[in-house]
Protein backbone atom coordinates (compact mmCIF):
# COMPACT_ATOMS: atom_id res chain seq x y z
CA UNK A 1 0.00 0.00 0.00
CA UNK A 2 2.80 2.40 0.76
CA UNK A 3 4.32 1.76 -2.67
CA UNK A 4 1.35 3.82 -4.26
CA UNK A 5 1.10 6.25 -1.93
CA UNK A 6 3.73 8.54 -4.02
CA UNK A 7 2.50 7.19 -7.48
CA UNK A 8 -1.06 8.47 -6.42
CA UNK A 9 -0.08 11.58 -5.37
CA UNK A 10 1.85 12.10 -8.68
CA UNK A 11 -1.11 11.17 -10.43
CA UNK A 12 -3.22 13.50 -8.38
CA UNK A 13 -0.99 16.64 -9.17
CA UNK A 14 -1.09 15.33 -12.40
CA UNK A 15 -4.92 15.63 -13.19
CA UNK A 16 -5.24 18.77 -10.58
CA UNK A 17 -2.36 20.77 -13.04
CA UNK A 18 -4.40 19.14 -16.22
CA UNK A 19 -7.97 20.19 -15.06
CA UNK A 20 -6.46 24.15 -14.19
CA UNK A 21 -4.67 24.16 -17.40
CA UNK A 22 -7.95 22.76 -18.99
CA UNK A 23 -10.32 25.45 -17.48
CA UNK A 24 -8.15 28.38 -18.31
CA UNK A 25 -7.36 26.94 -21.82
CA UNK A 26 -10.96 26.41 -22.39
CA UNK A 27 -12.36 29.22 -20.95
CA UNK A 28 -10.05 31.59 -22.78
CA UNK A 29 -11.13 29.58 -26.28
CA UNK A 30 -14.66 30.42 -25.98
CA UNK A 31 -14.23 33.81 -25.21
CA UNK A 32 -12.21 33.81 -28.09
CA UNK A 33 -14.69 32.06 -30.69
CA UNK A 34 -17.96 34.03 -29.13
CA UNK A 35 -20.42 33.10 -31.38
CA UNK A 36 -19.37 29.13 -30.60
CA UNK A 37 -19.07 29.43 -27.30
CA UNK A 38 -20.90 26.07 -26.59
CA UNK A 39 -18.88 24.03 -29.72
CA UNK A 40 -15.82 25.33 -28.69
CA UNK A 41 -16.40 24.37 -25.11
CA UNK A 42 -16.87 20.74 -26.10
CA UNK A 43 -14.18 20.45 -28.83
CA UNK A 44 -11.20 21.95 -26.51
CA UNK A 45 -12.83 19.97 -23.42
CA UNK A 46 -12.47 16.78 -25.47
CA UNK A 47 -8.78 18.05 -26.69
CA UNK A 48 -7.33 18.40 -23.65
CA UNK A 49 -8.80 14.81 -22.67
CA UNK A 50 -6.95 13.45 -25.61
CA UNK A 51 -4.19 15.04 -25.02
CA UNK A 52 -3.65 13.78 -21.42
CA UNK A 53 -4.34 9.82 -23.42
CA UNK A 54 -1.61 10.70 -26.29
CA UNK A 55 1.35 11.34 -23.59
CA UNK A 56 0.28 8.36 -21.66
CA UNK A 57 0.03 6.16 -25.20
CA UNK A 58 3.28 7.26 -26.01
CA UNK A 59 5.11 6.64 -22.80
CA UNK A 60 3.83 2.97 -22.48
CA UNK A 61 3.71 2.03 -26.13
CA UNK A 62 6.45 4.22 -27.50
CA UNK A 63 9.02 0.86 -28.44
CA UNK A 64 5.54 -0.87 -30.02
CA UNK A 65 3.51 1.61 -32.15
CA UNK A 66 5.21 2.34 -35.72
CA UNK A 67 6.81 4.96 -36.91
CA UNK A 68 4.27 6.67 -38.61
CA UNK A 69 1.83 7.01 -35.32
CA UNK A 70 4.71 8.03 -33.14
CA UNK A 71 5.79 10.70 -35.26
CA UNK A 72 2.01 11.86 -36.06
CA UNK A 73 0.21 11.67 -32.40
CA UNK A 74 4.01 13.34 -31.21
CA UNK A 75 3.42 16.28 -33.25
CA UNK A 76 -0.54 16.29 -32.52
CA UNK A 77 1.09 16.63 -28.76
CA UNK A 78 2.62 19.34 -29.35
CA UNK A 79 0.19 21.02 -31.37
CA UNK A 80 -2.40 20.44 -28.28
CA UNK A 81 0.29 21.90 -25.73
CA UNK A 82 0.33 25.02 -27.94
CA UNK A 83 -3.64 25.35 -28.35
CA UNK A 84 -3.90 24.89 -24.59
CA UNK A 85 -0.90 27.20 -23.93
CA UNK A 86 -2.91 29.84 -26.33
CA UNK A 87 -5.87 29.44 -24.61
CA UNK A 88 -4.50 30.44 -21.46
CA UNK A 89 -2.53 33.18 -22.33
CA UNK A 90 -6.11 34.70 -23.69
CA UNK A 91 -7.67 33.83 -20.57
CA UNK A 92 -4.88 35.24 -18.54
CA UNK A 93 -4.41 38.17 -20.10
CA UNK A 94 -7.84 39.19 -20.37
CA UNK A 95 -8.52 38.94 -16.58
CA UNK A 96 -5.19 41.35 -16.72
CA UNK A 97 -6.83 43.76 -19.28
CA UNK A 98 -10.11 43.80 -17.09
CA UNK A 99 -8.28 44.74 -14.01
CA UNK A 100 -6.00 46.92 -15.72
CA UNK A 101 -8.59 48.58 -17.84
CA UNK A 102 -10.66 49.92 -14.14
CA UNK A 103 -7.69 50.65 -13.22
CA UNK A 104 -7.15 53.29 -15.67
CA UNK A 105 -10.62 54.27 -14.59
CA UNK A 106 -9.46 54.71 -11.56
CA UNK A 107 -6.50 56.50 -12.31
CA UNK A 108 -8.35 59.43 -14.65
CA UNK A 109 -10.64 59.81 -11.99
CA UNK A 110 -7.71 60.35 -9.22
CA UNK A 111 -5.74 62.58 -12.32
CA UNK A 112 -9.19 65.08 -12.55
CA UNK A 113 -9.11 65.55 -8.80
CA UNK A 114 -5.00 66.10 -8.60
CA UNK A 115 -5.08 68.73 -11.55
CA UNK A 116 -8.02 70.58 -9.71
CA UNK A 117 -5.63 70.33 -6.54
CA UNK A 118 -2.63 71.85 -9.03
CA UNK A 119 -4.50 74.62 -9.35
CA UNK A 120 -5.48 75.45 -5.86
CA UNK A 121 -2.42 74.76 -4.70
CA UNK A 122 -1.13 77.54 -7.47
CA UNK A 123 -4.21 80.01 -6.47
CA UNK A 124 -2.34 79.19 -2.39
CA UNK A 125 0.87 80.47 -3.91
CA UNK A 126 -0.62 82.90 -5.31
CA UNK A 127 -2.25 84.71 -2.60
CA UNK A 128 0.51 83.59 0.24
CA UNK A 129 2.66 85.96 -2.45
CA UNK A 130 -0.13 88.37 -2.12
CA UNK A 131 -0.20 88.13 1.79
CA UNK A 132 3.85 88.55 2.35
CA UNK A 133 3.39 92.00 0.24
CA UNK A 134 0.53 93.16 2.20
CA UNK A 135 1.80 92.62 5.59
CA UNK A 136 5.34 94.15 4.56
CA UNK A 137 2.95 97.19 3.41
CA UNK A 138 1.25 97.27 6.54
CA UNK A 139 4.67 97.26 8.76
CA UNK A 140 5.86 100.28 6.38
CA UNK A 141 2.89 102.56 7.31
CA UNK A 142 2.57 101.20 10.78
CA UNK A 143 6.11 103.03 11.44
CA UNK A 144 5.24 106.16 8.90
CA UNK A 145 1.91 106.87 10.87
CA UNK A 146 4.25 106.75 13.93
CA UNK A 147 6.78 108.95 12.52
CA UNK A 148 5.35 110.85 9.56
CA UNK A 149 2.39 112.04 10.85
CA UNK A 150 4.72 114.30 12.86
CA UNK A 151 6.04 117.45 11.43
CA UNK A 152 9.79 118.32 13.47
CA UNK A 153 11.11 122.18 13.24
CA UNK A 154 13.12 124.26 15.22
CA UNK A 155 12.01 127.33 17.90
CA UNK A 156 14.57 130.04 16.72
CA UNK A 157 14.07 131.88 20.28
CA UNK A 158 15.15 128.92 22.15
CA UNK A 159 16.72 126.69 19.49
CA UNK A 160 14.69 123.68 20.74
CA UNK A 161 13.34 121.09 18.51
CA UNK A 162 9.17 121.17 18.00
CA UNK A 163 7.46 118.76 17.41
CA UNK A 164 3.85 119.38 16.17
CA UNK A 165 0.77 116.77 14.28
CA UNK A 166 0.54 116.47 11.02
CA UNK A 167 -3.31 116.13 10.81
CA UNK A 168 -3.68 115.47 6.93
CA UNK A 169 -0.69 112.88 6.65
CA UNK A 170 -2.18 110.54 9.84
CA UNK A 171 -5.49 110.61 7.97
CA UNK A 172 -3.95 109.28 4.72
CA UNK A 173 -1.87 106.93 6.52
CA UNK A 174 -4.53 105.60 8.61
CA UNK A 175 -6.81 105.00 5.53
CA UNK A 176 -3.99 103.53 3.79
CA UNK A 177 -3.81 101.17 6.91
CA UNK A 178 -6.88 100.02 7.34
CA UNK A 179 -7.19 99.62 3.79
CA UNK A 180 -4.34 97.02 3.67
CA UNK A 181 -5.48 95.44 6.77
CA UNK A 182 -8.91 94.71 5.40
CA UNK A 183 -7.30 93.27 1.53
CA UNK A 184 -4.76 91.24 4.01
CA UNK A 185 -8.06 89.73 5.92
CA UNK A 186 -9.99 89.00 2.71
CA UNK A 187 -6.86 87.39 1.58
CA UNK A 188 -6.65 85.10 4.71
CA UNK A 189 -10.05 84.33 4.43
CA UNK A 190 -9.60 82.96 0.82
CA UNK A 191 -6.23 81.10 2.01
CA UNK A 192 -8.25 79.23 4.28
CA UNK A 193 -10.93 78.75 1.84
CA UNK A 194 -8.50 77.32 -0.56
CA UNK A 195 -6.53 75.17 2.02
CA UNK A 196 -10.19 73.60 3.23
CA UNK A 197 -10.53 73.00 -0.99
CA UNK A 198 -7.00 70.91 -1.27
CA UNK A 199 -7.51 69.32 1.86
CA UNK A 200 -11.02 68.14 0.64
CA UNK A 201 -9.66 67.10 -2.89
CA UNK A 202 -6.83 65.08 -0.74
CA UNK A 203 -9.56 63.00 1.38
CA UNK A 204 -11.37 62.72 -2.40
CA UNK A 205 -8.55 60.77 -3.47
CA UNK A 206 -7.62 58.85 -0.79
CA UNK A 207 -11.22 57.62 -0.05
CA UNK A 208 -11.07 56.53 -3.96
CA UNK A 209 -7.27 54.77 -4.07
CA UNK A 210 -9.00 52.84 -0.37
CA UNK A 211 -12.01 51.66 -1.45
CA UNK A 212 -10.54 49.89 -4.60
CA UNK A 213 -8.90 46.89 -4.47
CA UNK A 214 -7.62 47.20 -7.94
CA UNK A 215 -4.51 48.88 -7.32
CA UNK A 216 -3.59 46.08 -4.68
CA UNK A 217 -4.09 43.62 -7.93
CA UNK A 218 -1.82 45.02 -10.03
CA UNK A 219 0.40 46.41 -6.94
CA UNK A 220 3.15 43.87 -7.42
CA UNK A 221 3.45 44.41 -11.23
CA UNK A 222 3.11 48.22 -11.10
CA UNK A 223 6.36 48.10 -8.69
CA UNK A 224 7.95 45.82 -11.24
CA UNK A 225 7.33 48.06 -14.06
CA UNK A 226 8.29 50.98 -12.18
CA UNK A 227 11.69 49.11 -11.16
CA UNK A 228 12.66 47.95 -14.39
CA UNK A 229 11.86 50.87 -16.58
CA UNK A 230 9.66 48.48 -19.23
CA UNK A 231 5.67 49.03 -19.63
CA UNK A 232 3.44 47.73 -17.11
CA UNK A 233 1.98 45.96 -20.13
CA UNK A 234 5.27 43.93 -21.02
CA UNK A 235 6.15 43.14 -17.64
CA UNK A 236 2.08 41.12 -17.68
CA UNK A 237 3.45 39.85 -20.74
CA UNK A 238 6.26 38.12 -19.38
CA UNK A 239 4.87 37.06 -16.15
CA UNK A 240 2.08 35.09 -18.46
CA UNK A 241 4.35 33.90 -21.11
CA UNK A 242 6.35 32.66 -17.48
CA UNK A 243 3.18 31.06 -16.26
CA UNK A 244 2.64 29.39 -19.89
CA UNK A 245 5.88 27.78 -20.12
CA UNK A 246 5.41 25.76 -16.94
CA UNK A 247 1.97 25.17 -16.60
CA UNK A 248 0.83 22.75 -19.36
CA UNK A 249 4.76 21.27 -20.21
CA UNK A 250 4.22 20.59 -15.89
CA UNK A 251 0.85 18.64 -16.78
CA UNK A 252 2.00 16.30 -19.75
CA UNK A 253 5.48 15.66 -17.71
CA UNK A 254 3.61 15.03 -14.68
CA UNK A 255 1.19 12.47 -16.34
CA UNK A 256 4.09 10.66 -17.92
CA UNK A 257 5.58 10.86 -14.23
CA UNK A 258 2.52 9.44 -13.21
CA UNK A 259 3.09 6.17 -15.80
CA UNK A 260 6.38 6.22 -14.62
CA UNK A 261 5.40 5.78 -11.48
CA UNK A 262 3.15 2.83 -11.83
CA UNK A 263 5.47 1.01 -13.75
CA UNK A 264 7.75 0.60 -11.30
CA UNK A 265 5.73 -0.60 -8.88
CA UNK A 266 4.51 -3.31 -11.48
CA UNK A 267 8.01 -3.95 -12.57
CA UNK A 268 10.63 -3.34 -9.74
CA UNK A 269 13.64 -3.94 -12.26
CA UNK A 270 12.17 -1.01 -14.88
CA UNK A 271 15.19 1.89 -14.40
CA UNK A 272 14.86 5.29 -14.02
CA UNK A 273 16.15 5.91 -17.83
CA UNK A 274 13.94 4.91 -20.55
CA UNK A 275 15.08 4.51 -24.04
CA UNK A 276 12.64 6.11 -26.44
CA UNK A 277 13.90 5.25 -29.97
């Protein structure tokens, strides 16, 4: 009983790896062929069967069938491993191009909000500018109402130094004042408006990058992209053509590891090393 224990587990792997690759094959197909959806369900369903019975075939009857089989049902192999590989890719990388494409959703939506936020952050600049002139204005007649409101001459019978109040230059530099004053108050109220208009557009797009998972998908391949300079496009390329490249080659090894495996338990003396021709 023990002897099967690893045989059945490699047989196991082997269907689980076939039945995934299956599904994604033929689930990418009919997406592919619409109008068929049904037909082409079937016909790749049945391929991928046959394809699982051609490796096994042509492991255990490889040194019996002629020539003519071998070198026909090997190439039909191969032509299935493509089909399923294409079938996956498709499937793969439209799930990608779904996520990817609300993405982009998401992204113009966060871009409107951060170019309204440009701009208020510009009109902030703007009017802090606007501020630091006004309150160096205000300093200025601060200290000429203090000292040119004054008028200073000298008392030729005693030589001493009068001082007496310019009425008419207090009056225009208290107007001036308060005139500055009330521009430098307007302008504080509209920094505050503004600054309550950024911080609002800030929450905006946080509350929008949070309640998406979408960016978390594509997180991973986003960094990637970002690290190695290429398209966020090509670096989903890769990882699928990756994916591709082990996951059906996997199955057909693995059911061929799986005969294998069975073998040896029937025939103790059968080695490791088979020879195919």
């Amino acid at each position: 009983m023990k002897n099967y224990i690893l045989p059945t587990l490699i047989a196991l792997s082997a269907l689980s790896v076939s039945a995934s690759a299956g599904l994604y094959s033929i689930t990418g197909l009919s997406k592919l062929f619409v109008g068929a959806s049904l037909a082409v369900t079937v016909m790749a369903a049945s391929l991928e069967i046959s394809k699982l019975v051609i490796a096994s075939f042509l492991y255990q009857y490889w040194t019996t069938i002629n020539k003519a089989l071998k070198i026909y049902l090997s190439i039909a192999l191969g032509i299935l491993i493509l089909i399923t590989s294409a079938g996956i890719y498709g499937f793969l990388s439209n799930a990608c191009q779904e996520t990817a494409n609300k993405l982009n959703v998401v992204d113009k939506e966060t871009q409107v909000y951060r170019v309204k936020k440009e701009r208020f952050e510009q009109q902030l600049s703007d009017k802090k500018l606007e501020k630091t002139g006004l309150t160096k204005d205000i300093s200025e007649l601060r200290n000429a109402l203090a000292t040119g409101s004054t008028t200073q001459s000298v008392d030729r019978k005693t030589g001493q130094i009068v001082t007496t109040a310019n009425s008419g230059n207090r009056k225009a530099f208290e107007s001036q004042l308060n005139t500055a004053i009330q521009n430098k108050d307007a302008i504080d109220d509209k920094i505050v408006v503004i600054t309550d208009s950024i911080t609002a557009l800030d929450m905006k797009i946080l509350e929008i990058e949070s309640k998406t998972e979408l960016a978390g998908e594509l997180g991973p391949l986003k960094y990637l992209a970002k690290l190695t300079g290429y398209s966020m496009d090509k670096i989903i390329n890769w990882f699928i053509l990756i994916i591709i490249l082990v996951f059906d080659p996997l199955a057909i090894s693995l059911v061929i590891a799986a005969n294998f495996a069975f073998n040896q338990i029937k025939n103790p003396q059968l080695v490791a090393y088979r020879d195919w021709e």
